[in-house]
C-alpha atoms as a PDB file:
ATOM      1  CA  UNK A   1      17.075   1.950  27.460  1.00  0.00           C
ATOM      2  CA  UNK A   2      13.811   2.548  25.529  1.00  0.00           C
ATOM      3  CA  UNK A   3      12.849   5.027  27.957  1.00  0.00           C
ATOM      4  CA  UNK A   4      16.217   6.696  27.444  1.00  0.00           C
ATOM      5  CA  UNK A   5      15.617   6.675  23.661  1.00  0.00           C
ATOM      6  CA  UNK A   6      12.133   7.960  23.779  1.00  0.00           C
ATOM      7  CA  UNK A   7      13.537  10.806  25.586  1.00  0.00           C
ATOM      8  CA  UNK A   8      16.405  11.675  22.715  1.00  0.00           C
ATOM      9  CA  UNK A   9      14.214  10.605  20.059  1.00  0.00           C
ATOM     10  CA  UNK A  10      10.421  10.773  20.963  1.00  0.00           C
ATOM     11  CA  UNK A  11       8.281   9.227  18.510  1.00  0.00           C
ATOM     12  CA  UNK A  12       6.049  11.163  16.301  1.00  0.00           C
ATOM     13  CA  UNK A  13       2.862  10.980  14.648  1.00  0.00           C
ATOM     14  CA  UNK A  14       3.516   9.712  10.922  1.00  0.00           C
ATOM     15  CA  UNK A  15       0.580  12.144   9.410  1.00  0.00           C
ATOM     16  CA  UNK A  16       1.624  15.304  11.338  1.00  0.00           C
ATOM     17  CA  UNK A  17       4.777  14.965  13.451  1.00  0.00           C
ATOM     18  CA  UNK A  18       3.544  15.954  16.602  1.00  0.00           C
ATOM     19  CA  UNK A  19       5.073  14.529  19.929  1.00  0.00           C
ATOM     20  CA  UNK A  20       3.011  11.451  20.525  1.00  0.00           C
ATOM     21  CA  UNK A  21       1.803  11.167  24.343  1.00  0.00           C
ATOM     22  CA  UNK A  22       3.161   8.220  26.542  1.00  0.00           C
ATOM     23  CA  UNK A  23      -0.584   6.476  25.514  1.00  0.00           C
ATOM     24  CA  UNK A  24      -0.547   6.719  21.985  1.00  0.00           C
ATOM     25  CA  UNK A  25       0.634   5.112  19.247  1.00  0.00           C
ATOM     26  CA  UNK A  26       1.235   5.626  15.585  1.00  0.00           C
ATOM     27  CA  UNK A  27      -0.934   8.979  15.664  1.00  0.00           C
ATOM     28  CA  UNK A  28      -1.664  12.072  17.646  1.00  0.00           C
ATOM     29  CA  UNK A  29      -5.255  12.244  18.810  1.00  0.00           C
ATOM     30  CA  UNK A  30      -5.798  14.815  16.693  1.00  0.00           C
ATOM     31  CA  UNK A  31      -4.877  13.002  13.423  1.00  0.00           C
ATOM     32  CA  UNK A  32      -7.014   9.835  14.860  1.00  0.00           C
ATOM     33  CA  UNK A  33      -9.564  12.000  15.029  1.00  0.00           C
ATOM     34  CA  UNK A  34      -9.789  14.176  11.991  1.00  0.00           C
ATOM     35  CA  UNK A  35      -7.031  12.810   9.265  1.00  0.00           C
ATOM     36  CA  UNK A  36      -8.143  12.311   6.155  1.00  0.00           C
ATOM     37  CA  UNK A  37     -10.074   9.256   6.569  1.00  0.00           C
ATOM     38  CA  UNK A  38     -11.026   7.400   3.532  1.00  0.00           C
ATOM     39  CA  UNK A  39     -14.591   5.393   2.784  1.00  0.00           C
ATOM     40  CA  UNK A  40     -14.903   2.314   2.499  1.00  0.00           C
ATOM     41  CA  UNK A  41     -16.259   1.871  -0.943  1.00  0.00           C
ATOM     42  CA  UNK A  42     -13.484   3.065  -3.661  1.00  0.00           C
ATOM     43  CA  UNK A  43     -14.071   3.468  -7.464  1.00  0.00           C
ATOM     44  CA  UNK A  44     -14.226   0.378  -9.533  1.00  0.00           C
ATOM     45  CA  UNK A  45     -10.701  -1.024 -11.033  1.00  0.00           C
ATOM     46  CA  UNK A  46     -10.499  -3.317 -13.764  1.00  0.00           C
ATOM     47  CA  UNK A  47      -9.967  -7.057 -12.340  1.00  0.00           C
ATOM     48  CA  UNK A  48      -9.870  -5.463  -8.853  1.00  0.00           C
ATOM     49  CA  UNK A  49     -12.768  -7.365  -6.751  1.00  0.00           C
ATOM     50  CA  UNK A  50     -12.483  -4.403  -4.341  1.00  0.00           C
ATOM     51  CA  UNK A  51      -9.893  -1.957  -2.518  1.00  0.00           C
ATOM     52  CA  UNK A  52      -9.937  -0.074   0.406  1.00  0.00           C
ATOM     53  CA  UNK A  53      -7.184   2.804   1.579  1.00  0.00           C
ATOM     54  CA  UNK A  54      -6.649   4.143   5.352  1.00  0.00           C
ATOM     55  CA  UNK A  55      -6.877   7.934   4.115  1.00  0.00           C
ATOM     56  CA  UNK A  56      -7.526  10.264   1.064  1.00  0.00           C
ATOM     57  CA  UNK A  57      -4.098  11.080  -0.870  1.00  0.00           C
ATOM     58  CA  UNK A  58      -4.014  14.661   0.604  1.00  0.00           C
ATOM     59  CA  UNK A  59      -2.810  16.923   3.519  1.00  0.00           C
ATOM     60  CA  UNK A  60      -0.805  15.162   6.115  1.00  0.00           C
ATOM     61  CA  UNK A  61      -1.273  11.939   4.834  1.00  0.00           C
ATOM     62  CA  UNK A  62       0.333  13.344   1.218  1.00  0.00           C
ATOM     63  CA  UNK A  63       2.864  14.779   3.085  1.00  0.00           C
ATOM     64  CA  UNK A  64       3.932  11.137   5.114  1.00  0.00           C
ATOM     65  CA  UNK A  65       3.417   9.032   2.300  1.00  0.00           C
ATOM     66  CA  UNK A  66       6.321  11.344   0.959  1.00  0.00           C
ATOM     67  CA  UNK A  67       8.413  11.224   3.761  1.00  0.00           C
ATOM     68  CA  UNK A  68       8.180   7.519   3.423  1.00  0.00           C
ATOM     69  CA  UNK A  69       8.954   6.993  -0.326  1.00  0.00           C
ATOM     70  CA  UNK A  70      11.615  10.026  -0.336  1.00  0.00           C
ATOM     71  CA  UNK A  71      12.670  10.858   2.701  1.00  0.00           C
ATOM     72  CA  UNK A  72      13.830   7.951   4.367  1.00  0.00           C
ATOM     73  CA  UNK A  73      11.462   7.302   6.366  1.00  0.00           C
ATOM     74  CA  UNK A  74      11.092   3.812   5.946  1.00  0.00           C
ATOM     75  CA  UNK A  75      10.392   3.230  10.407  1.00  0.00           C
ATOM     76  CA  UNK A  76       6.877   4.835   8.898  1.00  0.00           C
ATOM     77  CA  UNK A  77       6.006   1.088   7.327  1.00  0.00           C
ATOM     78  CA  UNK A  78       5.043  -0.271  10.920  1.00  0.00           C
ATOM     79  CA  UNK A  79       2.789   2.082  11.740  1.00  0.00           C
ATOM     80  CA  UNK A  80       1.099   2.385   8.494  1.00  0.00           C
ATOM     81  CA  UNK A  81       0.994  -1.430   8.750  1.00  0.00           C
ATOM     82  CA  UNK A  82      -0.676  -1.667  11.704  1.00  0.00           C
ATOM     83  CA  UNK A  83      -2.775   0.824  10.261  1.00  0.00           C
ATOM     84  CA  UNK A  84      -3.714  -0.747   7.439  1.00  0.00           C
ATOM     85  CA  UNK A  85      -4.171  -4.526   8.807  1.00  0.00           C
ATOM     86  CA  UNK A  86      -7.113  -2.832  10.769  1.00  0.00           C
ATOM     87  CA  UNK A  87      -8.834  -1.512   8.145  1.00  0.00           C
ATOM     88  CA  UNK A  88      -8.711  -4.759   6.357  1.00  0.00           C
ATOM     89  CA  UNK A  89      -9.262  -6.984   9.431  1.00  0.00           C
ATOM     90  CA  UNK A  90     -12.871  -4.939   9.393  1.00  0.00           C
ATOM     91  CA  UNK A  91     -13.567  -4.725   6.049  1.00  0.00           C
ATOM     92  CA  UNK A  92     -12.775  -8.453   5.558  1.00  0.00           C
ATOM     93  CA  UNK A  93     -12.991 -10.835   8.347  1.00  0.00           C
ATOM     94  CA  UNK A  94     -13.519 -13.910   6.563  1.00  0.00           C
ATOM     95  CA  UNK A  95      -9.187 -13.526   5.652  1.00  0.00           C
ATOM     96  CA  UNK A  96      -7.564 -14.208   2.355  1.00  0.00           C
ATOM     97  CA  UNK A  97      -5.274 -17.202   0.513  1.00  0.00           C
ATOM     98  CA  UNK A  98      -2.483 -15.521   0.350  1.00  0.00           C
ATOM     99  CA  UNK A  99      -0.641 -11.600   0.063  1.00  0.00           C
ATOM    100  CA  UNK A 100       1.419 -10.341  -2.075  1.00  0.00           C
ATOM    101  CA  UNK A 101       2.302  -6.547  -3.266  1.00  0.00           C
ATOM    102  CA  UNK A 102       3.353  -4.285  -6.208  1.00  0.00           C
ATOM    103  CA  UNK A 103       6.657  -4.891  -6.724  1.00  0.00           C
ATOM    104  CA  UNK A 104       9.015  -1.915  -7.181  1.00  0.00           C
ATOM    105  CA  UNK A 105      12.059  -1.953  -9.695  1.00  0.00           C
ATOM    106  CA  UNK A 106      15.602  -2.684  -8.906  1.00  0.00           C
ATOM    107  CA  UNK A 107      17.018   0.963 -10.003  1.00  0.00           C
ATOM    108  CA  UNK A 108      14.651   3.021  -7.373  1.00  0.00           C
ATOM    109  CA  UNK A 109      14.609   0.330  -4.977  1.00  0.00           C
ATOM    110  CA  UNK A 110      18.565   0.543  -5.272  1.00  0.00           C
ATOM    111  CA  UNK A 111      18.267   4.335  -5.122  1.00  0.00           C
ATOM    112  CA  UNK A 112      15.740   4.483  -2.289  1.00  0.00           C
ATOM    113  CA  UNK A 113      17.511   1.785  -0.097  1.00  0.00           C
ATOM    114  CA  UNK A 114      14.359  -0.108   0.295  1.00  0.00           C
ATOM    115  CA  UNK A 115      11.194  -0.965  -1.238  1.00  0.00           C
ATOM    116  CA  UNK A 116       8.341   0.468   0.080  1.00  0.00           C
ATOM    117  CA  UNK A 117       5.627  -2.118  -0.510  1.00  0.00           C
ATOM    118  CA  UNK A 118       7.319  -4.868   0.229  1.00  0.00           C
ATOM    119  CA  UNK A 119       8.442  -3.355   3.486  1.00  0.00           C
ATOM    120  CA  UNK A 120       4.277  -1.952   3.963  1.00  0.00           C
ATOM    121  CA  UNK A 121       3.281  -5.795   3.462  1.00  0.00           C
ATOM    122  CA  UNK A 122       5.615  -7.277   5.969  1.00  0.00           C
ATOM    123  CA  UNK A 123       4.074  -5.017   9.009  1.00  0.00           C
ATOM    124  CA  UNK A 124       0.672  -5.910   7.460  1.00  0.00           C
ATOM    125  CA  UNK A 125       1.243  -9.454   7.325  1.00  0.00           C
ATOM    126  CA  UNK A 126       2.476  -9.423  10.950  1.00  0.00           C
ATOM    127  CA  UNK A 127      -0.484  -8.443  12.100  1.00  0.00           C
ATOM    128  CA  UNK A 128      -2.571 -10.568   9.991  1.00  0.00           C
ATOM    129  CA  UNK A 129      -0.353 -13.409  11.005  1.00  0.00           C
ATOM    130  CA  UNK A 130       0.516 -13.973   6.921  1.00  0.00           C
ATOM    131  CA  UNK A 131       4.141 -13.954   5.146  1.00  0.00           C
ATOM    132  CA  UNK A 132       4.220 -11.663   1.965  1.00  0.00           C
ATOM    133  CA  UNK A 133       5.060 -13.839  -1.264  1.00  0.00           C
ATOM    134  CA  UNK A 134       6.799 -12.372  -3.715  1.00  0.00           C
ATOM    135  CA  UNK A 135       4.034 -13.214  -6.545  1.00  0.00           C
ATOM    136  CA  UNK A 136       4.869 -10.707  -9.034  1.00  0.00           C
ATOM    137  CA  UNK A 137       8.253  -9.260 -10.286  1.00  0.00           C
ATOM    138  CA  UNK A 138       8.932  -6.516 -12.230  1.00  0.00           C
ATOM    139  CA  UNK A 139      10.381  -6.944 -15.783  1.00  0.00           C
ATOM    140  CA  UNK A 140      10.631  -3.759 -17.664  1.00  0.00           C
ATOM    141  CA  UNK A 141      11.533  -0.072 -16.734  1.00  0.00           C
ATOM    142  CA  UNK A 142       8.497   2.317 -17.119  1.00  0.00           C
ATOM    143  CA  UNK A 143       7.892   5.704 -16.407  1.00  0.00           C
ATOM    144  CA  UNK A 144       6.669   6.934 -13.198  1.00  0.00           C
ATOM    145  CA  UNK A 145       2.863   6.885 -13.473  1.00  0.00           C
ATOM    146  CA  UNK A 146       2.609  10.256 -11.008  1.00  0.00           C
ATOM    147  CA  UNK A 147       4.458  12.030 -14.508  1.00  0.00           C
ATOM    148  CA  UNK A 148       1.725  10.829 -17.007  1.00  0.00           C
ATOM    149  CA  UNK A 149      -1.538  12.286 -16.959  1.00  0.00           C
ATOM    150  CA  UNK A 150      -4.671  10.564 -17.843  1.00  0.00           C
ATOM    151  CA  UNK A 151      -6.070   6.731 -16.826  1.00  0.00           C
ATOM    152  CA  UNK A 152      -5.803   5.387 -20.776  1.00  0.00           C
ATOM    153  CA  UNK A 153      -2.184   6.469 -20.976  1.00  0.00           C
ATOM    154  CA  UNK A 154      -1.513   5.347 -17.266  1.00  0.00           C
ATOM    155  CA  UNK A 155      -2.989   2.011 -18.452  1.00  0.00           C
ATOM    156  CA  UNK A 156      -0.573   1.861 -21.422  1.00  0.00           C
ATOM    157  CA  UNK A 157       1.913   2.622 -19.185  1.00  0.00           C
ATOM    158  CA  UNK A 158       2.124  -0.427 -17.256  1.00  0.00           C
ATOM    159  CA  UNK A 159       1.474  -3.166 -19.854  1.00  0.00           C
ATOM    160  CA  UNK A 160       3.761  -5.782 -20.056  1.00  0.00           C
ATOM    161  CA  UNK A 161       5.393  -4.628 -16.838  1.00  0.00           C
ATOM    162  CA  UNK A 162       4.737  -7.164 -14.462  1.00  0.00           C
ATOM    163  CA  UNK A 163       5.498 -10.813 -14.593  1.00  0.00           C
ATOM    164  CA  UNK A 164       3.619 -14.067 -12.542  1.00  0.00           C
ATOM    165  CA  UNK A 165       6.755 -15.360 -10.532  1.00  0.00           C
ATOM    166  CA  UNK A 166       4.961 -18.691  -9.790  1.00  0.00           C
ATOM    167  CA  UNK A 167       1.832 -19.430 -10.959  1.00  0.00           C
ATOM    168  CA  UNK A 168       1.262 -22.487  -9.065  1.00  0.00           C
ATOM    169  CA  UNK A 169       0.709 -20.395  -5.596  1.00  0.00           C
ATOM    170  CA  UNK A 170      -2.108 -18.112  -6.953  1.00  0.00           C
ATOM    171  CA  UNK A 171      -4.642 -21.102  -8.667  1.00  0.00           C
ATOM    172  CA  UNK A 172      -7.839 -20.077  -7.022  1.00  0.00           C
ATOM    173  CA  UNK A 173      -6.932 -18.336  -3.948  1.00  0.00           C
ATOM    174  CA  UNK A 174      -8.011 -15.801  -3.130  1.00  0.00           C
ATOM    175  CA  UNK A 175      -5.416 -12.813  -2.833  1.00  0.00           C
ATOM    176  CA  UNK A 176      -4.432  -9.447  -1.048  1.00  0.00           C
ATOM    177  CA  UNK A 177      -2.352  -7.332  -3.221  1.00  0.00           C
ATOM    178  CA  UNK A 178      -0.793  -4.327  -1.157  1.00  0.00           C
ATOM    179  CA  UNK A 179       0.134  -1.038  -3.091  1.00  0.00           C
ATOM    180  CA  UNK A 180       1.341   2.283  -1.283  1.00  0.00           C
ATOM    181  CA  UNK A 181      -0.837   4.505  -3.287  1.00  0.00           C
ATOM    182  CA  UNK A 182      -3.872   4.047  -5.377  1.00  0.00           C
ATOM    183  CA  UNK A 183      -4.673   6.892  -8.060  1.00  0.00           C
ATOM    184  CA  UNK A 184      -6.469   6.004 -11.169  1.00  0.00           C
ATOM    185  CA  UNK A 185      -5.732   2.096 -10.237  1.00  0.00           C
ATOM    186  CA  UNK A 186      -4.145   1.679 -13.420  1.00  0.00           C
ATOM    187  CA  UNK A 187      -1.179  -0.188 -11.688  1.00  0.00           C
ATOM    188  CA  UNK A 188      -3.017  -2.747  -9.104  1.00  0.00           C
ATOM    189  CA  UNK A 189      -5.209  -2.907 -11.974  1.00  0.00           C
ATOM    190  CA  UNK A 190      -2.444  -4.825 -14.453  1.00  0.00           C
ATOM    191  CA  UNK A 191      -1.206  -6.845 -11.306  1.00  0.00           C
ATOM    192  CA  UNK A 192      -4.938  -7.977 -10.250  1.00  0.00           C
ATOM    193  CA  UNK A 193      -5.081  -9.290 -14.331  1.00  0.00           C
ATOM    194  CA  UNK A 194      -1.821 -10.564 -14.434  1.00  0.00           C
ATOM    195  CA  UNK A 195      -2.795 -12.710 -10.921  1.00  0.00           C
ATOM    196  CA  UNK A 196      -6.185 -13.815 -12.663  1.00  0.00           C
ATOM    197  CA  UNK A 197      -4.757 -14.822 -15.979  1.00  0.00           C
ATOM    198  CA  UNK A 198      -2.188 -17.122 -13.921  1.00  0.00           C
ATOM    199  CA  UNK A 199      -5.202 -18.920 -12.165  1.00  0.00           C
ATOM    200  CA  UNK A 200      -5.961 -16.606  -8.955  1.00  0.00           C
ATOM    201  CA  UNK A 201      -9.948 -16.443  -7.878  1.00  0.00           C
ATOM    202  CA  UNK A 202     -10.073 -13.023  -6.469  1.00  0.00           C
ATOM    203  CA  UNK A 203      -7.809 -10.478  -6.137  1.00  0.00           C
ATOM    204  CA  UNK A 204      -8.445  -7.561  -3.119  1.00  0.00           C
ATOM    205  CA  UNK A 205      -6.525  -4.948  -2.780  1.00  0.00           C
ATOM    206  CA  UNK A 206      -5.511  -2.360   0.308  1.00  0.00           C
ATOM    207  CA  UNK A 207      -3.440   0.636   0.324  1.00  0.00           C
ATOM    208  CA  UNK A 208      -2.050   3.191   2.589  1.00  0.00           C
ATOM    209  CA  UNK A 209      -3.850   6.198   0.858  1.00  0.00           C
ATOM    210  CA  UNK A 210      -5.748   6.836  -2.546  1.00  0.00           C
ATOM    211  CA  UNK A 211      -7.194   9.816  -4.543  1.00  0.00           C
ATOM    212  CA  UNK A 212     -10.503  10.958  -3.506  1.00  0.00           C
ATOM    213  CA  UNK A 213     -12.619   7.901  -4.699  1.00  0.00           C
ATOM    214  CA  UNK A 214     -15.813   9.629  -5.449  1.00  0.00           C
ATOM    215  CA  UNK A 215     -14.001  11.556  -8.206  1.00  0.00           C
ATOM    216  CA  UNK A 216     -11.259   9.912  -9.354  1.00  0.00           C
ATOM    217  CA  UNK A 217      -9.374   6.564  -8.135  1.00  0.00           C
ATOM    218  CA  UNK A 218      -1.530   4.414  -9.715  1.00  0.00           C
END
């Protein structure tokens, strides 16, 4: 049967949609090879301890992340999971407390079907052998921080936005906090504070892709 339905419905690569041979997985060798890889170090973000991204918001890996937030294509989450555990399994082997993510709001998860993050940290916490907790919720519509130009205003933006859900299950761990996207940081920025202020040691963060962190790093 799988056979059968790799036949009808091959699977792709999630950066550029090529026909993925019968010994790869998640991306072409081409993208694996030359995708928009991002370094390890990334700009400093208030309260953030440190992040790291798979790639650079650009390209291909612009083009996916789109798919995946607007197109439907939420199958995209376990491969960018897998993805992204890696990254973090090398970049931090000594583990963490406890993960949690950036929690989207009711209307555009109700409008998208899904939410995005949540769905990114339960392939990451597969592979990390961790359950997601739902640590932060989301009390108050704001705009959508890709509309507003500038990190103060982006800041502004998001205060007040986020609640602790239970502030018991942060005091001093030390915590992953998963975000799709990462562009000035002003959004994993309020959630790291908000996860401080309720007791949390350190808060870490890793996301699918981010703006180009020498010049610039949602």
């Amino acid at each position: 049967m799988k056979r059968l339905q790799n036949l009808i419905f091959p699977e792709k690569c999630v950066l550029c949609r090529a026909v993925l041979e019968t010994n790869e997985m998640d991306l072409c060798h081409s993208c694996r090879l030359h995708g928009p890889v991002s370094s390890v170090s990334g700009k400093k973000i208030s309260f953030v301890d440190s992040w790291v991204s798979v790639w650079y918001y650009k390209g291909d890996a612009r083009k996916s992340l789109l798919r995946y937030k607007f197109g439907g294509k939420r199958n995209y989450a376990e491969s960018y999971g897998r993805l992204l555990a890696m990254k973090l399994q090398e970049e931090y082997p000594q583990g963490f407390d406890c993960l949690t993510y950036v929690p989207t709001g009711w209307f555009k998860k109700l409008k998208r079907g899904y939410d995005q993050v949540e769905l990114l940290a339960e392939e990451v916490g597969k592979q990390l052998g961790m359950t997601p907790q739902k640590l932060l919720k989301k009390v108050r519509h704001n705009r959508t921080q890709s509309k507003i130009r500038g990190e103060a205003r982006r800041r502004a933006n998001v205060l007040g936005v986020y609640q602790i859900v239970d502030a018991q299950k942060v005091q001093e761990k030390r915590i992953l906090l998963l975000d799709d996207i990462i562009t000035t940081g002003a959004t994993v920025g309020e959630c790291a504070r908000i996860l401080l202020t309720a007791g949390g040691k350190e808060v870490h963060c890793g996301c699918v892709a981010a703006w180009n962190q020498g010049k610039s790093s949602r």
